[in-house]
C-alpha atoms as a PDB file:
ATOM      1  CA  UNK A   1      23.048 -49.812 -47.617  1.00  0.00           C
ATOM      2  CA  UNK A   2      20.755 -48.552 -45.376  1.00  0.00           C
ATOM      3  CA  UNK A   3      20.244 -45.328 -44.008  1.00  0.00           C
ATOM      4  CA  UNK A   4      18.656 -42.854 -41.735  1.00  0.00           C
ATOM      5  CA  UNK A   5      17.543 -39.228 -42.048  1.00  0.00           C
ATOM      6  CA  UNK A   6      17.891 -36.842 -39.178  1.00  0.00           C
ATOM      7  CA  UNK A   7      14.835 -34.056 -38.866  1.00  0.00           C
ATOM      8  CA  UNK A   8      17.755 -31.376 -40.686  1.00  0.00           C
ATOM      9  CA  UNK A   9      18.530 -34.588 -43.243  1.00  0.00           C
ATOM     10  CA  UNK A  10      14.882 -34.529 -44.283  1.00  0.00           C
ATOM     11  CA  UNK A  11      14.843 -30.136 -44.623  1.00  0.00           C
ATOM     12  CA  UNK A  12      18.110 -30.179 -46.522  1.00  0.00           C
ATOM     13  CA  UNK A  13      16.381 -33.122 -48.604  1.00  0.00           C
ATOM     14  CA  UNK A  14      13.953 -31.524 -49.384  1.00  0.00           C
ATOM     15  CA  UNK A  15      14.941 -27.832 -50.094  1.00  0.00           C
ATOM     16  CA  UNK A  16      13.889 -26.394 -47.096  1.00  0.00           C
ATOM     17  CA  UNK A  17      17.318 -25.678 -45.111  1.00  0.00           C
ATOM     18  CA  UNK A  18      19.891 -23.590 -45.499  1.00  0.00           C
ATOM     19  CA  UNK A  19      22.688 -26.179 -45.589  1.00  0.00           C
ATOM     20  CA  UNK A  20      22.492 -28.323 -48.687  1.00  0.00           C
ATOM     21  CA  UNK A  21      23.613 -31.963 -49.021  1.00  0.00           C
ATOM     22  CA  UNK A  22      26.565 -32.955 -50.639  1.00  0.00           C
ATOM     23  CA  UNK A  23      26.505 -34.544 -53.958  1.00  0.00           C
ATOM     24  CA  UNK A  24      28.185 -37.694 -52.502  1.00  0.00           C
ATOM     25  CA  UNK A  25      25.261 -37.926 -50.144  1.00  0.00           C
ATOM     26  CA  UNK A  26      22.261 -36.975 -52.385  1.00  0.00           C
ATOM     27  CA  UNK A  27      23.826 -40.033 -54.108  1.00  0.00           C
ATOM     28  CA  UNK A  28      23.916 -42.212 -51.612  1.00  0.00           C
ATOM     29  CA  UNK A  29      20.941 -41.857 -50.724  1.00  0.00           C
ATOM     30  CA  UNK A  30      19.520 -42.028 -54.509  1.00  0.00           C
ATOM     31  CA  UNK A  31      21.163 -46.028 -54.347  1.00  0.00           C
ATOM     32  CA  UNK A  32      20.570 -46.740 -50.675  1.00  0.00           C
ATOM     33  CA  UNK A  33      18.365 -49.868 -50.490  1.00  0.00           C
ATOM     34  CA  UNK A  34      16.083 -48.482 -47.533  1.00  0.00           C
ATOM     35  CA  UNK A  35      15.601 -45.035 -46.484  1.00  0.00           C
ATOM     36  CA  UNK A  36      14.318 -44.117 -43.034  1.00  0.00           C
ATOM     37  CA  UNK A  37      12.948 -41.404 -41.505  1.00  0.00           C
ATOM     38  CA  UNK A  38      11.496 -41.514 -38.022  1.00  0.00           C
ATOM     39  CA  UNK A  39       8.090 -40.805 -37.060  1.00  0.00           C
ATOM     40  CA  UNK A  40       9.646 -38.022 -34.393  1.00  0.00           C
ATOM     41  CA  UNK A  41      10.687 -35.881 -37.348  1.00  0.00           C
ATOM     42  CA  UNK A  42       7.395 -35.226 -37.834  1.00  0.00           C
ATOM     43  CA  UNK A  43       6.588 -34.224 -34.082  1.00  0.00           C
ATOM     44  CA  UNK A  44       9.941 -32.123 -34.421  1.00  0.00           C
ATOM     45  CA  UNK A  45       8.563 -30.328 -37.698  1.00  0.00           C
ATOM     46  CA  UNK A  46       5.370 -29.656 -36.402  1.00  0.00           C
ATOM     47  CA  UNK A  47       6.589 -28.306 -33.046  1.00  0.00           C
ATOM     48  CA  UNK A  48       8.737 -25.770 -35.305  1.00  0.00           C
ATOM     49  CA  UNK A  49       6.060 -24.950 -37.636  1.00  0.00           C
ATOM     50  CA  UNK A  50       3.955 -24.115 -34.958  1.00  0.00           C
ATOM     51  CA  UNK A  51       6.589 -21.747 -33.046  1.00  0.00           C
ATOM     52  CA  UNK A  52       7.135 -20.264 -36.087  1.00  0.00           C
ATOM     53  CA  UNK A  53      10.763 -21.184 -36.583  1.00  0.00           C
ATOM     54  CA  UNK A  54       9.847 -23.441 -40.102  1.00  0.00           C
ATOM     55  CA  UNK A  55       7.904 -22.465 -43.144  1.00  0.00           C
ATOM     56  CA  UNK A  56       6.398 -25.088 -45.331  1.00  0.00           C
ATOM     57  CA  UNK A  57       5.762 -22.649 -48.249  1.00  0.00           C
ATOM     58  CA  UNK A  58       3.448 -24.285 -50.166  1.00  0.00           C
ATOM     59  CA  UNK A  59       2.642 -27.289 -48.266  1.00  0.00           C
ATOM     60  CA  UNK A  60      -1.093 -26.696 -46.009  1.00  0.00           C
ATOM     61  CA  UNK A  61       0.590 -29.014 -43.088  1.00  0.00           C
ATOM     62  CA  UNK A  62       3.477 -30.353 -41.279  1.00  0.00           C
ATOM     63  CA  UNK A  63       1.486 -33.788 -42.172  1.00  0.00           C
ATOM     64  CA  UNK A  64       0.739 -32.945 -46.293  1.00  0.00           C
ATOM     65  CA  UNK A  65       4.765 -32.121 -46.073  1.00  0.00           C
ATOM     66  CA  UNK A  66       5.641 -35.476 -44.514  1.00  0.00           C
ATOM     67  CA  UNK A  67       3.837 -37.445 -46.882  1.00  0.00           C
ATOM     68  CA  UNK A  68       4.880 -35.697 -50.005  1.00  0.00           C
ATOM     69  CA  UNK A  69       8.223 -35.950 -49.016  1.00  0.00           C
ATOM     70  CA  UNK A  70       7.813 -39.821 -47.903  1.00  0.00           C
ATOM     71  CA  UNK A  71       6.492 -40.086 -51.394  1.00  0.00           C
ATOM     72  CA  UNK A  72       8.896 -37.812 -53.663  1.00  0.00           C
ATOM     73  CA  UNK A  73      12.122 -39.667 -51.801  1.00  0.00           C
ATOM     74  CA  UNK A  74      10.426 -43.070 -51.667  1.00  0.00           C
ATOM     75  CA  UNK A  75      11.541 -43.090 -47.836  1.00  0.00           C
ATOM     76  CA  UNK A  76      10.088 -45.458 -45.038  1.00  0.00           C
ATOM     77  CA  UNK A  77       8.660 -43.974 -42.277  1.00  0.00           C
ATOM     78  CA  UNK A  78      10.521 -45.718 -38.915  1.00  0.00           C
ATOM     79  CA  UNK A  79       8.089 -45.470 -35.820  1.00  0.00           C
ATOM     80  CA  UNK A  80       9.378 -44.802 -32.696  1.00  0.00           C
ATOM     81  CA  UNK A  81       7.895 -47.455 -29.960  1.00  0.00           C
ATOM     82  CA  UNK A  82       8.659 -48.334 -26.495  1.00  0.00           C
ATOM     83  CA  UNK A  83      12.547 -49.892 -27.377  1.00  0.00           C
ATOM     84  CA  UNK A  84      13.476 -46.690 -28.743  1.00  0.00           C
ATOM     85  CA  UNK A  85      12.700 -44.866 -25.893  1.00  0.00           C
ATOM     86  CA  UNK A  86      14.285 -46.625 -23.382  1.00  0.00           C
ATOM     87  CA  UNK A  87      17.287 -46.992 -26.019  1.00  0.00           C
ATOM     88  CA  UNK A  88      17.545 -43.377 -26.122  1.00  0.00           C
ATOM     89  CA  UNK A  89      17.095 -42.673 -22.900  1.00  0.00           C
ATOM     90  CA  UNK A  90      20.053 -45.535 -21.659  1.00  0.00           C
ATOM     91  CA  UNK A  91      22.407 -43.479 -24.079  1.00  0.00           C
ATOM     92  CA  UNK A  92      25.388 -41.320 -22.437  1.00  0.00           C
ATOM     93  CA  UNK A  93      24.463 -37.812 -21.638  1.00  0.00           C
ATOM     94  CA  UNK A  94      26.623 -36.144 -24.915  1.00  0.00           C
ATOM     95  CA  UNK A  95      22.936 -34.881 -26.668  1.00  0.00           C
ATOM     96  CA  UNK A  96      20.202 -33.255 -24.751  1.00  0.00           C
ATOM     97  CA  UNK A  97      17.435 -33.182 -27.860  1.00  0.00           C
ATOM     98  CA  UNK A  98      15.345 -35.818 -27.212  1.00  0.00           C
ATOM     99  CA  UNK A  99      14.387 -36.141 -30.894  1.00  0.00           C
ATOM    100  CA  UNK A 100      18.031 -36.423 -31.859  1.00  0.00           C
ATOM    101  CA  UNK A 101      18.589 -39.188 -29.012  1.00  0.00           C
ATOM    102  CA  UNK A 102      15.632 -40.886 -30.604  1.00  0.00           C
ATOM    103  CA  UNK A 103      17.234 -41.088 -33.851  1.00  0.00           C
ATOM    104  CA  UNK A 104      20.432 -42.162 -32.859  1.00  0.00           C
ATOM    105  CA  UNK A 105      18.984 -45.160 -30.729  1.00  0.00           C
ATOM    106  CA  UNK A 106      16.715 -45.996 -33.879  1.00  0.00           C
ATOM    107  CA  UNK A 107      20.063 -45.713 -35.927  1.00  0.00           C
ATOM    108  CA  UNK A 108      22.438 -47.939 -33.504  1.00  0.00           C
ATOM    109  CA  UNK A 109      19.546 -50.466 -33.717  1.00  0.00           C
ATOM    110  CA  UNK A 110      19.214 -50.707 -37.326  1.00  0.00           C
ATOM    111  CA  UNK A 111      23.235 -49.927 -37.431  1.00  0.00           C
ATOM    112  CA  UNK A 112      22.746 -47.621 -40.438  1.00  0.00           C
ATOM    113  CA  UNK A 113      24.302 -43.974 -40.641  1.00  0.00           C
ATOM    114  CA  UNK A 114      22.302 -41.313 -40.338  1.00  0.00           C
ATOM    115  CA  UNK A 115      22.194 -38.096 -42.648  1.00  0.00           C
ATOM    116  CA  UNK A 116      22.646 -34.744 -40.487  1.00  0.00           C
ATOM    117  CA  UNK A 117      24.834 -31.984 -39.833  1.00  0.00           C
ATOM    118  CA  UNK A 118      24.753 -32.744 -35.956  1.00  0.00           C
ATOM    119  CA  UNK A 119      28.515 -33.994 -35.068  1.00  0.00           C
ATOM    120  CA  UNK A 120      26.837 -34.836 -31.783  1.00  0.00           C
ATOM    121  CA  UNK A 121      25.950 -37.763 -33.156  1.00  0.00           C
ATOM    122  CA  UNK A 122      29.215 -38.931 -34.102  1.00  0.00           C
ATOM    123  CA  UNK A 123      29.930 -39.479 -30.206  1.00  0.00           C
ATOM    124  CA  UNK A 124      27.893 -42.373 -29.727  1.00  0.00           C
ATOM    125  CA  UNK A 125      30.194 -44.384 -32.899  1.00  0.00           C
ATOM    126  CA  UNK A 126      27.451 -43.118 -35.000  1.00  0.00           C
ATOM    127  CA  UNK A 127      28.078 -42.963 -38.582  1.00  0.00           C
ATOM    128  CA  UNK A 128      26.996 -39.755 -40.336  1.00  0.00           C
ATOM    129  CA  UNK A 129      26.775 -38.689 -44.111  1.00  0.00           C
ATOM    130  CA  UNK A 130      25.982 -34.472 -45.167  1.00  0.00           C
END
């Protein structure tokens, strides 16, 4: 099985948000055969680093985060190109984030679930994992 992390899939991954996966997830995702997280996570991070609504603690970046955490979880970064804008963009108006659109169109193309806490999601027949 494949899967794909929302931005708050990665935090809670990692330690760094409040929720915490469940253990039926964090296993999941130890056995899934590909784990993807999309380049726009990392635009999302660094946007909340830099309006001070994230801390990295220890890490010197938003970028030394993303690839120790790429690393530590073994995931695959997912770009975004032109497809997945215009995917996300033809999507019904129930999510106004236009990171979380993002994902979603990257996750109906690779028709994976996604881990988040967003039910939002879950409106466009996503399938979603916390």
């Amino acid at each position: 099985m494949d899967l794909i992390l929302d931005t708050c899939g990665l935090l809670s991954l990692s330690g760094l948000a409040r929720k915490k996966l469940s253990k039926q997830t964090l296993s999941i995702i130890q056995n899934a055969t590909t784990v993807y997280v999309s380049a726009c996570s990392l635009f999302e991070i660094s946007l909340k680093v830099k309006r001070e609504r994230l801390n990295l603690f220890d890490f010197d970046s938003p970028e030394s985060y993303w690839l120790a955490c790429n690393e530590r979880y073994q995931l695959k970064e997912l770009p975004v190109d032109a497809k997945d804008f215009d995917q996300s963009v033809q999507l019904p108006d129930h999510h106004a984030d236009p990171f979380d659109r993002i994902i979603i169109a990257q996750s109906v193309g690779l028709a994976c679930p996604v881990v988040t806490y967003d039910s939002v999601f879950e409106q466009y027949g996503v399938q979603t994992l916390n």
